[in-house]
Protein backbone atom coordinates (compact mmCIF):
# COMPACT_ATOMS: atom_id res chain seq x y z
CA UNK A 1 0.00 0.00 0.00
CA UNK A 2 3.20 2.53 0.67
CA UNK A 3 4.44 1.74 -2.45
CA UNK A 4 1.17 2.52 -4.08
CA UNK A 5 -0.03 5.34 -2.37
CA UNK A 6 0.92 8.63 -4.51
CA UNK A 7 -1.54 11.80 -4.26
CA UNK A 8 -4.43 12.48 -2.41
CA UNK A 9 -7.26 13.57 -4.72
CA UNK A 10 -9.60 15.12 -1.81
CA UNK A 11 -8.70 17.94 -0.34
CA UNK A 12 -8.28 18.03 3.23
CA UNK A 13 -11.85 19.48 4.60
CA UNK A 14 -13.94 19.96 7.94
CA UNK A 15 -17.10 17.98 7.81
CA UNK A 16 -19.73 18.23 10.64
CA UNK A 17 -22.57 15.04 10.73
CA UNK A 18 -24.21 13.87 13.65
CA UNK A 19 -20.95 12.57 15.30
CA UNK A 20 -19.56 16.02 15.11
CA UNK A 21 -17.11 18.08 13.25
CA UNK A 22 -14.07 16.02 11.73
CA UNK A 23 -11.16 16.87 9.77
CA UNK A 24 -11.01 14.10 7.00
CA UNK A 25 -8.49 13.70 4.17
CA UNK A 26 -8.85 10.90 2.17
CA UNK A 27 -6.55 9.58 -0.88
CA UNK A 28 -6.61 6.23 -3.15
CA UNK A 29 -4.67 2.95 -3.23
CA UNK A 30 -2.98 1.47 -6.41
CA UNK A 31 -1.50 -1.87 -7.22
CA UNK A 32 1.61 -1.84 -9.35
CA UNK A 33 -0.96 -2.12 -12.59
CA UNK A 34 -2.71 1.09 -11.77
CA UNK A 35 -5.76 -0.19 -10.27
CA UNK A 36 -7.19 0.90 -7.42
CA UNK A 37 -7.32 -1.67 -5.11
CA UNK A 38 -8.44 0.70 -1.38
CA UNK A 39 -9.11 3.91 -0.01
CA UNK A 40 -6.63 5.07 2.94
CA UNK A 41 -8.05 8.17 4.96
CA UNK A 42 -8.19 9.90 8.48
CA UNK A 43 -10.71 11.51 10.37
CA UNK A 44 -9.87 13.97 13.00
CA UNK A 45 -12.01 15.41 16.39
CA UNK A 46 -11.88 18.62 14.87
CA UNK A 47 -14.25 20.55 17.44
CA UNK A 48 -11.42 22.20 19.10
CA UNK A 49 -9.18 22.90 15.55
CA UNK A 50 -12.74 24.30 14.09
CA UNK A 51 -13.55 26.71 16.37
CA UNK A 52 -9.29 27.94 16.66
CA UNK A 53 -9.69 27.98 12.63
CA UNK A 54 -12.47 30.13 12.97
CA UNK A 55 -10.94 32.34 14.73
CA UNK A 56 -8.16 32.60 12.47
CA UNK A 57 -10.45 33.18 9.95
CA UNK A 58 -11.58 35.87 12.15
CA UNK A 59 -8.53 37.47 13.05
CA UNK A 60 -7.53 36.99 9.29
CA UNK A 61 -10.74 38.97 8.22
CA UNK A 62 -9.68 41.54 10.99
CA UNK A 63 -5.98 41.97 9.10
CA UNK A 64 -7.93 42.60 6.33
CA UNK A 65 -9.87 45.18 7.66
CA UNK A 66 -7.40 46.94 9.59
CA UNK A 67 -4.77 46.41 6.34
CA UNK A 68 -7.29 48.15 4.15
CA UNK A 69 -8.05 51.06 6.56
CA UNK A 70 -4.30 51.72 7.15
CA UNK A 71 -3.59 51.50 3.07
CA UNK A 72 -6.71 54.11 3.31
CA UNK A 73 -5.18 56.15 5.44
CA UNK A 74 -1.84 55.93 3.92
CA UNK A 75 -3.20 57.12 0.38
CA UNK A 76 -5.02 60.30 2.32
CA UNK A 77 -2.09 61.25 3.94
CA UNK A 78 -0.09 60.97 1.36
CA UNK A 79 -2.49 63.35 -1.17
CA UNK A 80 -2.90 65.63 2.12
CA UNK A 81 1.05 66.01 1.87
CA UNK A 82 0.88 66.37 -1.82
CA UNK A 83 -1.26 69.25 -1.29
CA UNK A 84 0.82 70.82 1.46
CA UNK A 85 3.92 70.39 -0.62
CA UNK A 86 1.82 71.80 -3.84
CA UNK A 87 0.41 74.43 -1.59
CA UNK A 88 3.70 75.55 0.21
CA UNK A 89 5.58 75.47 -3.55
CA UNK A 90 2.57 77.70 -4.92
CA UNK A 91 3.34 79.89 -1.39
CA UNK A 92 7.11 80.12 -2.36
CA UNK A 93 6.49 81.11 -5.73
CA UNK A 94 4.27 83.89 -4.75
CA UNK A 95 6.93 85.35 -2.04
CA UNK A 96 9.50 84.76 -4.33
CA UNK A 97 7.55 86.73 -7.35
CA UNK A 98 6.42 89.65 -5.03
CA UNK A 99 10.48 90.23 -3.98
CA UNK A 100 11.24 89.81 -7.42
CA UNK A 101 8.66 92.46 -8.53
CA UNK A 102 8.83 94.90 -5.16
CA UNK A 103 13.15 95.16 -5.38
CA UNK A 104 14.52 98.24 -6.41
CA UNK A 105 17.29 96.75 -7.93
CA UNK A 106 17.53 95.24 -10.98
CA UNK A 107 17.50 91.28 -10.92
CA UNK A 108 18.42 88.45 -13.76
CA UNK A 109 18.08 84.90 -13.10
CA UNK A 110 20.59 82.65 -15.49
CA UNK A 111 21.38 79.47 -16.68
CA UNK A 112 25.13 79.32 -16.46
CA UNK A 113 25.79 76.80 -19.17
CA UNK A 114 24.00 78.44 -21.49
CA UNK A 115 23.43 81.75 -20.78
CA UNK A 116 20.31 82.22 -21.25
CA UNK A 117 17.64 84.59 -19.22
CA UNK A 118 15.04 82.35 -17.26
CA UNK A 119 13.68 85.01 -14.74
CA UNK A 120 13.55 89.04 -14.71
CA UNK A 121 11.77 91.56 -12.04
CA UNK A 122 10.09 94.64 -13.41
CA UNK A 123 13.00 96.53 -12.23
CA UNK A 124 15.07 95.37 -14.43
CA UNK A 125 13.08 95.62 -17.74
CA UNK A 126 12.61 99.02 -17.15
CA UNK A 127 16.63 99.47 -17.37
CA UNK A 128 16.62 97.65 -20.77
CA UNK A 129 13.20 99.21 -21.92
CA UNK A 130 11.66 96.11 -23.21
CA UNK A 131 9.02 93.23 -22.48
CA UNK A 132 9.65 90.33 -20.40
CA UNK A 133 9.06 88.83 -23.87
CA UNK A 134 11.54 90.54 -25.29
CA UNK A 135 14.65 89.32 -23.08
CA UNK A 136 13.01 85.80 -21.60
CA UNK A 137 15.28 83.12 -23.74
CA UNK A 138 17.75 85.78 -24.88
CA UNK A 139 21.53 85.10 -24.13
CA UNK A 140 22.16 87.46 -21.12
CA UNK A 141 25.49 89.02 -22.98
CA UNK A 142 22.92 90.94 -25.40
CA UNK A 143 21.90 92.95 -22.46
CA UNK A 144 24.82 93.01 -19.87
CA UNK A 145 28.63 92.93 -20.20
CA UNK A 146 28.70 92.62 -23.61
CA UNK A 147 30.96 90.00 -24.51
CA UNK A 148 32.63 87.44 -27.33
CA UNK A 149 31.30 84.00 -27.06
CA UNK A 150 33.46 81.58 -24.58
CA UNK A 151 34.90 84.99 -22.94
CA UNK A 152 32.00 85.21 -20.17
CA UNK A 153 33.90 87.11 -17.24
CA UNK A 154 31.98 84.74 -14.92
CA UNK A 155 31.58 80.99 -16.40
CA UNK A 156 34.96 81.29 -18.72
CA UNK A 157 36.93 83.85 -17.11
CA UNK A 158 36.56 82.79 -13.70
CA UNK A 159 36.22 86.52 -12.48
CA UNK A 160 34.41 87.84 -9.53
CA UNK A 161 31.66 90.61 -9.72
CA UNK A 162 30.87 92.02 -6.70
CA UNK A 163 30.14 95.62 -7.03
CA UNK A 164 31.92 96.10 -10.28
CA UNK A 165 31.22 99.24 -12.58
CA UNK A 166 29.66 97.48 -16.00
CA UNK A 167 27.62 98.77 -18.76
CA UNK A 168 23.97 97.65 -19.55
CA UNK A 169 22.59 98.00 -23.33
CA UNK A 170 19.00 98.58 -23.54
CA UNK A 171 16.77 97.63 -26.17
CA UNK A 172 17.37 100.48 -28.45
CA UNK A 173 21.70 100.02 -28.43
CA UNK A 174 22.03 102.62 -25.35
CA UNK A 175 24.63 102.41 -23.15
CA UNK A 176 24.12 102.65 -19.37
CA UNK A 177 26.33 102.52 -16.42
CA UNK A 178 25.66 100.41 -13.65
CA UNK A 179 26.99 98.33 -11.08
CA UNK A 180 26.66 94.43 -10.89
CA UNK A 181 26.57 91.43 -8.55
CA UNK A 182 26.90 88.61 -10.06
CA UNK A 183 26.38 85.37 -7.50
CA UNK A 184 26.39 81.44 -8.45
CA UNK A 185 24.07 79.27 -7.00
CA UNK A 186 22.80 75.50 -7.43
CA UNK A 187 18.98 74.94 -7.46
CA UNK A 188 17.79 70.86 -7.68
CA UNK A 189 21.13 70.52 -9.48
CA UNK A 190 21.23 73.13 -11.85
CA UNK A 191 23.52 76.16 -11.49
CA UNK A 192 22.40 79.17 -12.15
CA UNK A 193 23.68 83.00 -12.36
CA UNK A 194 21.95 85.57 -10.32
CA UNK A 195 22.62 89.21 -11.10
CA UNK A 196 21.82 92.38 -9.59
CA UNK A 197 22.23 95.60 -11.25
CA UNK A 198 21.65 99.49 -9.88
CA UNK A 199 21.12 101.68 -12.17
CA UNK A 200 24.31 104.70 -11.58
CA UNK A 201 23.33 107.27 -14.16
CA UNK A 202 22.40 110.15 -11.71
CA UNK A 203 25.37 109.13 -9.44
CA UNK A 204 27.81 109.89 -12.80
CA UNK A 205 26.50 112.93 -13.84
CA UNK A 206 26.92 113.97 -9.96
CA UNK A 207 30.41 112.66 -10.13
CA UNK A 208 31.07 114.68 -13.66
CA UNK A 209 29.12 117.97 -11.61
CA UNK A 210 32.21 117.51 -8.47
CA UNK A 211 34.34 116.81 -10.94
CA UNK A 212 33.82 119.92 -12.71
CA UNK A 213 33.45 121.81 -9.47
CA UNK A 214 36.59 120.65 -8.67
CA UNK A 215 38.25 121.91 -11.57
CA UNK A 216 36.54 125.25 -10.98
CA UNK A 217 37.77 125.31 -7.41
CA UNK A 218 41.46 124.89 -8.52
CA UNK A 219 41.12 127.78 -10.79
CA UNK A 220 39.53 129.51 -8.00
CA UNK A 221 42.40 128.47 -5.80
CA UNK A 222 44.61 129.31 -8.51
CA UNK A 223 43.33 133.03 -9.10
CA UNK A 224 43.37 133.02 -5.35
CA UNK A 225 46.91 132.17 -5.04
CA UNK A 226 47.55 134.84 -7.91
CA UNK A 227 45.94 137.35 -6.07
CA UNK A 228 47.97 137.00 -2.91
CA UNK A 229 50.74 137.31 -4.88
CA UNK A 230 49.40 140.65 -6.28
CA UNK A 231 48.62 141.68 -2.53
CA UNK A 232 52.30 140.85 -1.26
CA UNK A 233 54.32 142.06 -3.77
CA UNK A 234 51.99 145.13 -5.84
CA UNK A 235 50.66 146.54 -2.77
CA UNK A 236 53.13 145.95 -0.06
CA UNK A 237 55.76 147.88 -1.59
CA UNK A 238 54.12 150.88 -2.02
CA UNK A 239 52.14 151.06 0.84
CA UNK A 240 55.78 150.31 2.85
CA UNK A 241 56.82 153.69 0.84
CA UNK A 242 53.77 155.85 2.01
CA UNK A 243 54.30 154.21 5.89
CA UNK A 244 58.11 154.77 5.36
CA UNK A 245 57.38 158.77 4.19
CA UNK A 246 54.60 159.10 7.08
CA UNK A 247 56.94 158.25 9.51
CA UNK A 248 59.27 160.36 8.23
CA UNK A 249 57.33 163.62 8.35
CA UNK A 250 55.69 162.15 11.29
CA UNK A 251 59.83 162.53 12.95
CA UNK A 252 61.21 165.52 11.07
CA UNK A 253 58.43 167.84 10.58
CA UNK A 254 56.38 167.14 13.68
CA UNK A 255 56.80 170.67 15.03
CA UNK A 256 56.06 172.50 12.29
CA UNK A 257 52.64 171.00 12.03
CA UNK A 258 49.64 172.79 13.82
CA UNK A 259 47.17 170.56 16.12
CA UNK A 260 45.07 169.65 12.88
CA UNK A 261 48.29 168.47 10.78
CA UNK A 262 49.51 166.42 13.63
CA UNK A 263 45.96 165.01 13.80
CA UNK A 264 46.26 164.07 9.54
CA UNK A 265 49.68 162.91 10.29
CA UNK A 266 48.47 160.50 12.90
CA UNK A 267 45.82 159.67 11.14
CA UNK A 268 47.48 158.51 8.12
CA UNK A 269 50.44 156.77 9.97
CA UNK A 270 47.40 154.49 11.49
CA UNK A 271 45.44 154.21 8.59
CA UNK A 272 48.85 152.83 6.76
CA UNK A 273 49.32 150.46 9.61
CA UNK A 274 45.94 149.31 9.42
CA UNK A 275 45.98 148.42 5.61
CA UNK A 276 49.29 146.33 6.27
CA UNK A 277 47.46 144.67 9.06
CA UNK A 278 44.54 143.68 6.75
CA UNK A 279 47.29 142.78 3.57
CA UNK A 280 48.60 140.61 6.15
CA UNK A 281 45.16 139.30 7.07
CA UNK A 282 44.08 138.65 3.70
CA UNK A 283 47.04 136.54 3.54
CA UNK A 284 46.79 134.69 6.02
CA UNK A 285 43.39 133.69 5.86
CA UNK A 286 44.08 132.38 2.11
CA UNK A 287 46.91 130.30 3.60
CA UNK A 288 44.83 128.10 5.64
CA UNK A 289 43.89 125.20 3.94
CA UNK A 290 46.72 125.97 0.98
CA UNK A 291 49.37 125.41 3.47
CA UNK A 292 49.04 122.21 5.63
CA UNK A 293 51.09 121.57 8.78
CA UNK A 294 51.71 117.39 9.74
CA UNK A 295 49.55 116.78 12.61
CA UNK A 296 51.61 115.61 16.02
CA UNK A 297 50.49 114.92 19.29
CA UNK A 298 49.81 118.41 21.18
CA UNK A 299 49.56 119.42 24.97
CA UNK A 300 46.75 121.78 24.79
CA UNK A 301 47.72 123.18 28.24
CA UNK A 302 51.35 123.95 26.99
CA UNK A 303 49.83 125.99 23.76
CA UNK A 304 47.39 128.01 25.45
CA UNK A 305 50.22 128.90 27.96
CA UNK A 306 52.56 129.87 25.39
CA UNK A 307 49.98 131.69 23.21
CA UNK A 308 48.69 133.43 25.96
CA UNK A 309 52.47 134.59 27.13
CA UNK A 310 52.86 136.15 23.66
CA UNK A 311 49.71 137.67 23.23
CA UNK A 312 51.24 140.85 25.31
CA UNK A 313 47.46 140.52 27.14
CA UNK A 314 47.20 144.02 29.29
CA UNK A 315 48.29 143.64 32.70
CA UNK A 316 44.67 144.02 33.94
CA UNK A 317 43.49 141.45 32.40
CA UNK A 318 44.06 137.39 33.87
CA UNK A 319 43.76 133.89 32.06
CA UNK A 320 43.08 131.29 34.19
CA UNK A 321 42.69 127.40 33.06
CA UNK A 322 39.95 126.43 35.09
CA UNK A 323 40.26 122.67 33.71
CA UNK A 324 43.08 120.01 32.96
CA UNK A 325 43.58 120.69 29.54
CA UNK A 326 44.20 117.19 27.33
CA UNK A 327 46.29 116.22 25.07
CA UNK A 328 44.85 116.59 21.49
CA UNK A 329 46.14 115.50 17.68
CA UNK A 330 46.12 118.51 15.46
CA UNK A 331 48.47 120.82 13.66
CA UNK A 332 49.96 122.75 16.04
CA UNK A 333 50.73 125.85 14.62
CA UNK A 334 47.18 126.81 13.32
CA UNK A 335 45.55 125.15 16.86
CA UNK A 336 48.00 128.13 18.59
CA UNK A 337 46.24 130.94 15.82
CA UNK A 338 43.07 129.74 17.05
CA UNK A 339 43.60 130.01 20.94
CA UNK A 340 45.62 133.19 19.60
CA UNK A 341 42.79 134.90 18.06
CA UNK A 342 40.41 134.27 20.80
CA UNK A 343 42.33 134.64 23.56
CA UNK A 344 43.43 138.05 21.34
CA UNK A 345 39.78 139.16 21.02
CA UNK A 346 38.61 138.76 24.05
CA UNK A 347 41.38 141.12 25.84
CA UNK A 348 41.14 143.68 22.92
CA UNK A 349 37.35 144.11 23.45
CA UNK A 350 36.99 143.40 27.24
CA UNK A 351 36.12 147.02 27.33
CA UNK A 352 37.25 147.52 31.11
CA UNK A 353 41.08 147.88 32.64
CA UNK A 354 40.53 144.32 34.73
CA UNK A 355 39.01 141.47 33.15
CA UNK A 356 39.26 137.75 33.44
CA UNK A 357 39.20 135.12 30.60
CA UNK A 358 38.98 131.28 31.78
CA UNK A 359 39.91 128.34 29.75
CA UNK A 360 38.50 125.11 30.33
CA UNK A 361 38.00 121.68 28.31
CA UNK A 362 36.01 119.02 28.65
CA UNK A 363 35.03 115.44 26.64
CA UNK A 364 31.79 115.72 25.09
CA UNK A 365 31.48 112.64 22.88
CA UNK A 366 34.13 112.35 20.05
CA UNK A 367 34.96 115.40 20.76
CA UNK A 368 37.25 118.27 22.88
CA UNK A 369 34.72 120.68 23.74
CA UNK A 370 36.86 123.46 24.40
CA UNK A 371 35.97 127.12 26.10
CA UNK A 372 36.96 130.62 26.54
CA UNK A 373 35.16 132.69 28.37
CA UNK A 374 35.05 136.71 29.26
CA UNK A 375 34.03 138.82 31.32
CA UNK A 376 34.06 141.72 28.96
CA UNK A 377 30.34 143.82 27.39
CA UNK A 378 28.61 140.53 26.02
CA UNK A 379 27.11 140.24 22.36
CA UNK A 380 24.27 140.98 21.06
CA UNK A 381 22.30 137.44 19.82
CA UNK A 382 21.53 139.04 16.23
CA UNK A 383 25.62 139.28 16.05
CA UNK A 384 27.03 135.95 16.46
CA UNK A 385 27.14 135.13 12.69
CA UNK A 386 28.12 138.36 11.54
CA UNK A 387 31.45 138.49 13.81
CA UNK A 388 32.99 135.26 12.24
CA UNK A 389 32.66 137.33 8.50
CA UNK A 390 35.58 138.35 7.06
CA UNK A 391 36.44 142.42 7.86
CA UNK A 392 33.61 142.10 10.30
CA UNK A 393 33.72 144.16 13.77
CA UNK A 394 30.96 145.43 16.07
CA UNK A 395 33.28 148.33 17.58
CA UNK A 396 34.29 151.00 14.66
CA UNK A 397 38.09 150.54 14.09
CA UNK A 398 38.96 153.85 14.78
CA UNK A 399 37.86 153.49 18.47
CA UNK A 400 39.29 150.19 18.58
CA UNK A 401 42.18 149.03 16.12
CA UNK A 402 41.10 145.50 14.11
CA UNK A 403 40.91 144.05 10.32
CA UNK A 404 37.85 141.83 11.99
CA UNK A 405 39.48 139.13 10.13
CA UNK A 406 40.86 137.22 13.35
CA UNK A 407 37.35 134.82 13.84
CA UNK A 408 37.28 134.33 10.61
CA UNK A 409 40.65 132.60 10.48
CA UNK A 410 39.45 130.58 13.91
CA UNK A 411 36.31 129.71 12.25
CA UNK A 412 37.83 128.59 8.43
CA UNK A 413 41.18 126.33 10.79
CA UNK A 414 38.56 124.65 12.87
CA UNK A 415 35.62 123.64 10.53
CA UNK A 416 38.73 122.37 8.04
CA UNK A 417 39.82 120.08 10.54
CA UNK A 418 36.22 118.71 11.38
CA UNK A 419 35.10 120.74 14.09
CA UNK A 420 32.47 123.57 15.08
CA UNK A 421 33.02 126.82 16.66
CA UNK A 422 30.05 129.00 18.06
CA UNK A 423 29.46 132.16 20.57
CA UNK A 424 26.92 132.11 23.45
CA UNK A 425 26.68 135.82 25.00
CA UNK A 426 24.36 138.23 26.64
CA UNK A 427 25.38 142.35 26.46
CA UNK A 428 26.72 143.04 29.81
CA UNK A 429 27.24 139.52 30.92
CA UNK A 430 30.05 138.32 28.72
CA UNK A 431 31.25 135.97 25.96
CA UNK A 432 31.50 132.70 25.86
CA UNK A 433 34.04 130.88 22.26
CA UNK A 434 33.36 127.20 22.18
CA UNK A 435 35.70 124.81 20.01
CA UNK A 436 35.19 121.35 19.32
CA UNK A 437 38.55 119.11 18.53
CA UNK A 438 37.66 115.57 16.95
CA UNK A 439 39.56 113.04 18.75
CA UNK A 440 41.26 110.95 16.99
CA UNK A 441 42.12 107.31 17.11
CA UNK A 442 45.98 108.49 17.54
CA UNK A 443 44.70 110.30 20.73
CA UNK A 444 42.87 107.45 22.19
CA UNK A 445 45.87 105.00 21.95
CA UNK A 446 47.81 107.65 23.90
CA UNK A 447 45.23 107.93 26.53
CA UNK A 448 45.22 104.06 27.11
């Protein structure tokens, strides 16, 4: 029977009759001719395996279910992130297209292999004058930095733009100046070009406008120096010939002159002195900024003493420091025709035998603020510009003896050198020069 047996030909099966459930497989029994010569089979109690089978079934149907809702859920999840991505790419083109069309600066998007415009904001079609039709697909060289093919200064040249002065050509063949930034950049894989350009018409024809203000300003300086010349050499030597002859009938004839001829005499010896004063006024004051003195470390306190020692101040008159007085970085020579002139003006018009004038300095920022103050007749507030004019004086110079040219020398030395000086006064209360003195990096590694 072994050696026959071979397949079964009933499948294996639960079969419930009124014995109970069974498992029964059943398969035939050949001879060595073929014929069947028996049946072999089992039955199985199959109470218990039916009802665990069921609930495999069960569990199986369950798998099912729960497989189907999860492959549900999958697939909505998976079109909800769809959307989101969709959504948030729809979001980024929109920012990206309202900073493309809100800049103020001209921007070019490129492919870098071939050179060819993909993107373009409105600023930058306005520079070239055309549609977005009009340059979309065009080789970027037909519009900015013109160049022979393979000579790109970017992709074959390997330079760097960043801030460089370039020209743009418009649609019509028009050159325009601008200046370009050119950056590379690699987008999912592809490399592209991204230029900027500002538009730097206006800021040429303001550079051609200083340039030819410049030029004037040399001539000016030129016809300046010229006329200095004049002033030293044309009018110097006569005017020392009338002073020279004043003096001499001043000396020799003295005696022989009634009250009113010694008055002319006088009169013209002073009014010779005076013009030489304002020749040498005139001079100076076109000096400063012509002639420029190598800055150096300075002790203020040591100038103002000095200055004030050769001032020949009336011995009424006192100058007190009233502060430490620092060390500053400035040319020394015009810093002592500063303190000079207002140390000067404030004894010549203290209007009084006694007077005081204080100095004091203090640090106000990036600056030396420093004072001098008087004791003198005070200013009127509708004079404080007027007295830092050239030939200006509120006292008539026959009472006291001035060219009025002294502030105005203070005034042109300080603002050159990047400072400020002003008046605060009240008549009958005094005067009140401030100076400010930038302080300069040199200065601060000193102080440390």
């Amino acid at each position: 029977m072994l050696n026959g047996f071979y397949l079964p030909t009933a499948e294996p099966d639960l079969t419930t009759d009124a014995w109970g459930t069974v498992f029964s497989s059943y398969a035939p029994v050949s001879n060595s001719r073929g014929e069947t010569v028996g049946i072999v089979g089992v039955d199985l109690d199959a109470g218990q395996l039916s009802s665990r089978i069921m609930t495999l079934k069960i569990l199986y149907l369950l798998v099912l279910i729960l497989t189907f809702v999860l492959a549900l859920a999958a697939a909505s999840l998976a079109a909800f992130s769809r959307d989101q991505s969709f959504r948030k790419v729809r979001e980024n083109e929109e920012y990206l297209k309202t900073i493309m069309q809100s800049i103020q600066t001209g921007v070019l998007i490129i492919e870098a292999e071939t050179h060819v415009i993909t993107d373009i904001n409105p600023k930058a079609l306005e520079l070239i004058g055309a549609s977005r039709d009009e340059v979309i697909g065009r080789p970027c060289h037909r519009f900015v930095c013109p160049a022979e093919a393979g000579r790109c200064p970017i992709t074959d040249l390997n330079q760097k733009i960043d801030n460089a002065e370039r020209v743009l050509i418009d649609i019509y063949g028009q050159k325009i100046p601008i200046i370009e930034n050119v950056k590379n950049v690699t987008l999912q894989g592809k490399r592209l070009l991204i230029e900027s350009l500002v538009d730097i018409r206006e800021r040429k024809k303001m550079e051609e406008q200083n340039a030819q203000l410049i030029r004037d300003l040399e001539i000016a300086n030129t016809e300046l120096q010229d006329f200095a010349y004049i002033v030293s050499h044309d009018l110097k030597a006569p005017l020392r010939a009338i002073g020279s002859l004043s003096q001499w009938l001043y000396s020799d004839y003295r005696d022989k002159f009634d009250d009113e001829g010694k008055s002319q005499i006088d009169l013209l010896v002073n009014r010779v002195n005076r013009m030489q004063n304002l020749i040498e006024g005139i001079l100076e004051y076109s000096r400063v900024g012509r002639v420029r003195e190598q800055k150096d470390h300075v002790s203020l306190d040591r100038l103002v003493r000095e200055t004030s020692d050769n001032l020949s101040i009336p011995p009424g008159i006192s100058v007190t420091i009233d502060t430490p007085l620092p060390e500053v970085f400035y040319e020394e020579t015009r810093l002592g025709q500063v303190i000079a002139n207002l140390v000067g003006n404030a004894a010549k018009y203290m209007g009084k035998p006694a007077g005081e004038i204080h100095i004091a300095c203090v640090r106000e920022g990036e600056f030396w603020k420093l004072s001098v103050k008087d004791n003198g007749p005070g200013i009127d507030s509708r004079h404080f510009d007027k007295i830092f004019h050239v030939f200006q004086t509120l006292q008539p110079r026959d009472k006291i003896e001035s060219t009025g040219i002294e502030l105005s020398i203070a005034k042109k030395i300080v603002e050159m050198n990047g400072g400020r000086i002003w008046v605060e006064s009240e008549p009958g209360k005094g005067s009140i020069f401030y100076v400010t003195l930038p302080i300069s990096p040199q200065e601060e590694e000193v102080q440390k």
